[in-house]
Protein backbone atom coordinates (compact mmCIF):
# COMPACT_ATOMS: atom_id res chain seq x y z
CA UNK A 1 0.00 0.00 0.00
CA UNK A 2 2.80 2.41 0.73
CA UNK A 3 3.75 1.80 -2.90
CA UNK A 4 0.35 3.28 -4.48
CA UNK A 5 0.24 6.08 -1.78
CA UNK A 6 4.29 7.13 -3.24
CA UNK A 7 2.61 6.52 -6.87
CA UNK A 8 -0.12 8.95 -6.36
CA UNK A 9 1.81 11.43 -4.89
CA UNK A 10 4.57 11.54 -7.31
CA UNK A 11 2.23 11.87 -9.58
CA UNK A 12 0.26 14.33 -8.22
CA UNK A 13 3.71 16.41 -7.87
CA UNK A 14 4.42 16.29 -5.05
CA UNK A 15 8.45 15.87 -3.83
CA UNK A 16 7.77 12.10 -2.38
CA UNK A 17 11.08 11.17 0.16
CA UNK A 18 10.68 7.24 1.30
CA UNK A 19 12.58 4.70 3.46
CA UNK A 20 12.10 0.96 3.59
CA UNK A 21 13.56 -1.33 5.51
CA UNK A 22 13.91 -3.87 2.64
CA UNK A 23 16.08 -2.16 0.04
CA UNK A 24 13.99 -3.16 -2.99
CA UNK A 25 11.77 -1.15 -1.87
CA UNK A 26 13.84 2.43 -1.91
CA UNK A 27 14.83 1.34 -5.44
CA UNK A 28 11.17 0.80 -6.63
CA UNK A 29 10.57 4.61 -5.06
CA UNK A 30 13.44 5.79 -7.03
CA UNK A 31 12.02 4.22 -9.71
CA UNK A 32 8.51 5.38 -9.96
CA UNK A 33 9.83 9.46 -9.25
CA UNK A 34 10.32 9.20 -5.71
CA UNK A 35 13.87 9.65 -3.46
CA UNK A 36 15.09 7.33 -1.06
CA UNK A 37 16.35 8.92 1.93
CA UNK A 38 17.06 7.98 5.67
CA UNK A 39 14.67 8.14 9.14
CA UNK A 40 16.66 11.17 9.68
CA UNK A 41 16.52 12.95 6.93
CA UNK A 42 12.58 12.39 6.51
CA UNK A 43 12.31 13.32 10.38
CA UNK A 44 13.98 16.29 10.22
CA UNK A 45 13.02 17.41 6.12
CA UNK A 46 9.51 15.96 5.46
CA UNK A 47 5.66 17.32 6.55
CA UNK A 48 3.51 15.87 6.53
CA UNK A 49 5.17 12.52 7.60
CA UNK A 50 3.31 9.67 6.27
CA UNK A 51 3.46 6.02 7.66
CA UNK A 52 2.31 2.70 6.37
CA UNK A 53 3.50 -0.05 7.63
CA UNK A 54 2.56 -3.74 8.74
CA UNK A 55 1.68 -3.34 13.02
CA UNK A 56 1.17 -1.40 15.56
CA UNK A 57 4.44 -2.44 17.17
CA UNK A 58 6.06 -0.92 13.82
CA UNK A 59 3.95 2.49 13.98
CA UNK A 60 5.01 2.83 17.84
CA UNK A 61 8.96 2.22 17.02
CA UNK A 62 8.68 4.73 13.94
CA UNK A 63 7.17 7.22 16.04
CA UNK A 64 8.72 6.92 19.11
CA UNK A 65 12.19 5.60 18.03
CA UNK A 66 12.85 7.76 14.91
CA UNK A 67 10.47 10.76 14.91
CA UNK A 68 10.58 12.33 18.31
CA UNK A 69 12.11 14.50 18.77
CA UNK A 70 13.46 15.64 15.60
CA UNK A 71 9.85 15.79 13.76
CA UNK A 72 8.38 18.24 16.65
CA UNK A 73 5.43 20.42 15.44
CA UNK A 74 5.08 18.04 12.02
CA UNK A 75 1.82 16.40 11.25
CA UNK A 76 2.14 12.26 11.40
CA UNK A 77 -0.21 10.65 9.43
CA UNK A 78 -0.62 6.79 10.53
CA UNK A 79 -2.12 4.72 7.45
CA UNK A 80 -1.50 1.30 9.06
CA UNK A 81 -4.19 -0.37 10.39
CA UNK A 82 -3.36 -0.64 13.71
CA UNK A 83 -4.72 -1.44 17.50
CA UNK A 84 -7.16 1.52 17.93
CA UNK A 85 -6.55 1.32 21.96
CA UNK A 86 -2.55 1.66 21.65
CA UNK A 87 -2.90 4.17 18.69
CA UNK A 88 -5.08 6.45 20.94
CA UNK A 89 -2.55 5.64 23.59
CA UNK A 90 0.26 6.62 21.64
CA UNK A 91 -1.70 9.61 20.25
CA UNK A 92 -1.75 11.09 23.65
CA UNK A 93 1.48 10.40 24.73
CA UNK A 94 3.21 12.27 21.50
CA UNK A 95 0.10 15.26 21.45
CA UNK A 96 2.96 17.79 23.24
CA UNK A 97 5.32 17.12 19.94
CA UNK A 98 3.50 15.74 17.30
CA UNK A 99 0.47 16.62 15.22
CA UNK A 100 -0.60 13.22 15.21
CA UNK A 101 -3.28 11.92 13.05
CA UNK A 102 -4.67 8.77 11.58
CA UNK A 103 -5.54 7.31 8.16
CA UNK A 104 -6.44 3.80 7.79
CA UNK A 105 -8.26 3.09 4.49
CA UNK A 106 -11.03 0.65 3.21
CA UNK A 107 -10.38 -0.67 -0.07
CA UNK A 108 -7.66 -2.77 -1.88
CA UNK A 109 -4.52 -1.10 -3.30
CA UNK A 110 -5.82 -1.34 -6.45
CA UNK A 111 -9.03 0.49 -5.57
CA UNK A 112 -6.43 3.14 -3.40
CA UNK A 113 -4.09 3.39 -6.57
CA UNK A 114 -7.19 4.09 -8.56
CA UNK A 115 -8.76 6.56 -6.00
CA UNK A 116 -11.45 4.41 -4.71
CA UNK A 117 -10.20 4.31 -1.64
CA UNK A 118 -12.50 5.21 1.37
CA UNK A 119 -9.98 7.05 4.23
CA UNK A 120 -11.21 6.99 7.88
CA UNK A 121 -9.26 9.80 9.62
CA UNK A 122 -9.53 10.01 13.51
CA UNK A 123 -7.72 13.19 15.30
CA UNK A 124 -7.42 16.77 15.53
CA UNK A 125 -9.98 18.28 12.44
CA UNK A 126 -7.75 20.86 12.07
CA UNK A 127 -5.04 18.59 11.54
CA UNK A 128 -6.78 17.08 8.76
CA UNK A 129 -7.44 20.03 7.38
CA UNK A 130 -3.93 21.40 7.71
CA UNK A 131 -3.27 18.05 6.23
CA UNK A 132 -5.71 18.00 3.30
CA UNK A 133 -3.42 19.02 0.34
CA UNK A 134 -2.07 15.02 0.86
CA UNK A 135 -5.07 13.59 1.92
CA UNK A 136 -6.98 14.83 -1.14
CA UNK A 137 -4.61 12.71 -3.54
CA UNK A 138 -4.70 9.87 -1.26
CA UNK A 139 -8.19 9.66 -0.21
CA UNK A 140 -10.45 11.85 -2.53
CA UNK A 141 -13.21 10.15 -0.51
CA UNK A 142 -12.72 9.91 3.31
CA UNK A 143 -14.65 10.48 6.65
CA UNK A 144 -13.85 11.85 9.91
CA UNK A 145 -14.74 9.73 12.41
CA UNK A 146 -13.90 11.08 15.54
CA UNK A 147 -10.59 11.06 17.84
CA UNK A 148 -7.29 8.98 17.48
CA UNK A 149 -8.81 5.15 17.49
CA UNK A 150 -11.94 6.07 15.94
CA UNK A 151 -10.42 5.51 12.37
CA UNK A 152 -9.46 2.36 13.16
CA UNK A 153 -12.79 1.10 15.06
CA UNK A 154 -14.36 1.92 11.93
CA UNK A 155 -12.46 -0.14 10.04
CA UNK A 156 -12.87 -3.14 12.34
CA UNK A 157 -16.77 -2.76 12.25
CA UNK A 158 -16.40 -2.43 8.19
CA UNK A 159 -13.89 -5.17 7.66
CA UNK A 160 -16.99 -7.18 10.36
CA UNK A 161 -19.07 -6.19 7.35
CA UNK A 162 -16.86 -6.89 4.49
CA UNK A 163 -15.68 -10.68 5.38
CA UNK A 164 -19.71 -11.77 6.01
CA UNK A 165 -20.40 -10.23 2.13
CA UNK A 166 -16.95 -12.20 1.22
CA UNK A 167 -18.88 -15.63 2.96
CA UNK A 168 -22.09 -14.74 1.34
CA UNK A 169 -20.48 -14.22 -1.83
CA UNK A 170 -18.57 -17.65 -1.86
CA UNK A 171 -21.40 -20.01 -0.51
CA UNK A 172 -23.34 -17.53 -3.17
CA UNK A 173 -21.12 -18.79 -5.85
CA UNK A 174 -20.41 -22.23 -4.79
CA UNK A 175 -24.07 -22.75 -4.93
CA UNK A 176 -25.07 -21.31 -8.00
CA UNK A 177 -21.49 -23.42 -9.68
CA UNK A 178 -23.28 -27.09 -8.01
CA UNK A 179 -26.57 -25.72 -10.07
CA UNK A 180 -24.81 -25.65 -13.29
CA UNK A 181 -25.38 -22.40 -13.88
CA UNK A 182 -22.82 -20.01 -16.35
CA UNK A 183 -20.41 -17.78 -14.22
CA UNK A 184 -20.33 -14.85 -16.19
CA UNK A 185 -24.12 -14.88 -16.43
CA UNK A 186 -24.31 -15.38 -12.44
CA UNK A 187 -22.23 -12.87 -12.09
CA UNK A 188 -23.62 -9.90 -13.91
CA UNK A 189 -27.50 -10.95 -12.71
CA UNK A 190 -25.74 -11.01 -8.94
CA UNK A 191 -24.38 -7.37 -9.97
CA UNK A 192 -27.38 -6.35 -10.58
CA UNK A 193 -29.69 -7.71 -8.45
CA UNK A 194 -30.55 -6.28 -4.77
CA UNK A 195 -27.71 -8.57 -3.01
CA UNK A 196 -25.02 -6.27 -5.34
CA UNK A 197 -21.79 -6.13 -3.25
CA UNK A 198 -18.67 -4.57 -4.19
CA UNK A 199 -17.29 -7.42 -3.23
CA UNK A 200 -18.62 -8.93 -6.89
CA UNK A 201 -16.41 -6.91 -8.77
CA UNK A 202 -13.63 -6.76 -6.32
CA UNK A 203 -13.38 -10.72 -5.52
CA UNK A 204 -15.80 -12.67 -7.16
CA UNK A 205 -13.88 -13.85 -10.57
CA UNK A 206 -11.42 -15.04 -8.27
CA UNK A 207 -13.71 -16.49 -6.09
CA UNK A 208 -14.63 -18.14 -9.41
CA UNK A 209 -11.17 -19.36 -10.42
CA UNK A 210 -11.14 -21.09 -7.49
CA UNK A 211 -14.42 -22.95 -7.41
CA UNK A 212 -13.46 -24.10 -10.77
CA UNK A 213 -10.35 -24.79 -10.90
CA UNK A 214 -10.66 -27.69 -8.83
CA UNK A 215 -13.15 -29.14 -10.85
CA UNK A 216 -10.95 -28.99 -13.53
CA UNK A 217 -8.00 -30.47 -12.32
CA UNK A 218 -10.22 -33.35 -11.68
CA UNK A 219 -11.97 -33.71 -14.88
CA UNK A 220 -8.33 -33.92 -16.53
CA UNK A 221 -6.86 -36.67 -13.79
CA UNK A 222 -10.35 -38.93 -14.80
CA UNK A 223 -10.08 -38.19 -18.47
CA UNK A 224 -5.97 -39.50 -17.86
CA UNK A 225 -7.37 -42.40 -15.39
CA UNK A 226 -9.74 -43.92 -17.97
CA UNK A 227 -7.43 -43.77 -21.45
């Protein structure tokens, strides 16, 4: 995700300065317009300061570890999905140095890289709106929700949400695949019909593949078993 939040930036023109723990990854910056740099340097050079990584333990060692004190007075935007109890937690124990705010988003990169992405921002309003020059290219579509914590309860109760459509969707297809019936067909009518999910454009040829796949394999091993 940090990838597609460098992409839009860059080429939204902005001046985008990374760092990666896994070198590949500075490279790929450097290679889509971006400049690898160090902690330091973005600590001390960058605002807003923009974080996505894979915890909570990560977004607590960045902040803590390498952006106190030299990013004092910068806005911090979180993007990780992280614990909303120790986000809020941390949130109050940088307030006195940090503009602190938080951005996790609902939608897959590819939605994010296209700007489908739905941002849930939880902090200071004024933050966000001090920080709305970056969070228009990221997240042309987002919500306040409330304080530090609130962004990330959100998307807990919307991820709740999104993995019972995912189950619908499978048993969904699984069912209508045991009746025989065309997938592409299914698929547009399901579209279309009043149980329309994203989640049918976003997953459901792949939920396909999979059913079928299967189904496949084994018509080839008895056509093989049987000549």
């Amino acid at each position: 995700m940090g990838e597609v939040y460098a992409r839009r930036l860059v080429a939204a023109g902005f001046d985008v300065v990374g760092f990666d723990v896994d070198a590949a990854r500075n490279a790929q910056l450097q290679q889509i317009g971006g400049r690898a740099g160090s902690l330091a340097e973005i600590a001390r050079d960058c605002d807003p300061i923009l974080i996505a990584v894979f915890s909570t333990d990560q977004v607590e060692d960045v902040v803590e570890r390498a952006l106190l004190p030299a990013a004092a007075g910068k806005i911090v935007i979180c993007t990780s999905t992280c614990d909303p109890d120790r986000l809020a937690a941390l949130g109050a124990r940088v307030a006195q140095d940090l503009r602190f705010l938080e951005a996790p988003v609902s939608g897959t990169s590819a939605q994010v890289h296209q700007g489908d992405g739905v941002g849930l921002i939880g902090g200071d309003a004024l933050v966000g709106e001090a920080a709305a020059p970056v969070l228009d290219v990221l997240f042309p579509r987002r919500f306040h929700m409330g304080k530090i914590g609130d962004g990330g309860r959100t998307k807990l109760a919307v991820n709740l949400v999104l993995g019972l459509n995912r189950l619908a969707l499978a048993e969904g297809l699984v069912f209508a695949a045991r009746l025989g019936l065309d997938e592409a067909a299914f698929l547009n009518v399901a579209r279309s019909s009043a149980a329309a999910s994203q989640v049918m454009d976003t997953k459901g040829p792949k939920m396909w593949r999979a059913i079928l796949s299967p189904r496949a394999v084994r018509g080839r091993h008895t056509k093989t078993r049987g000549s």
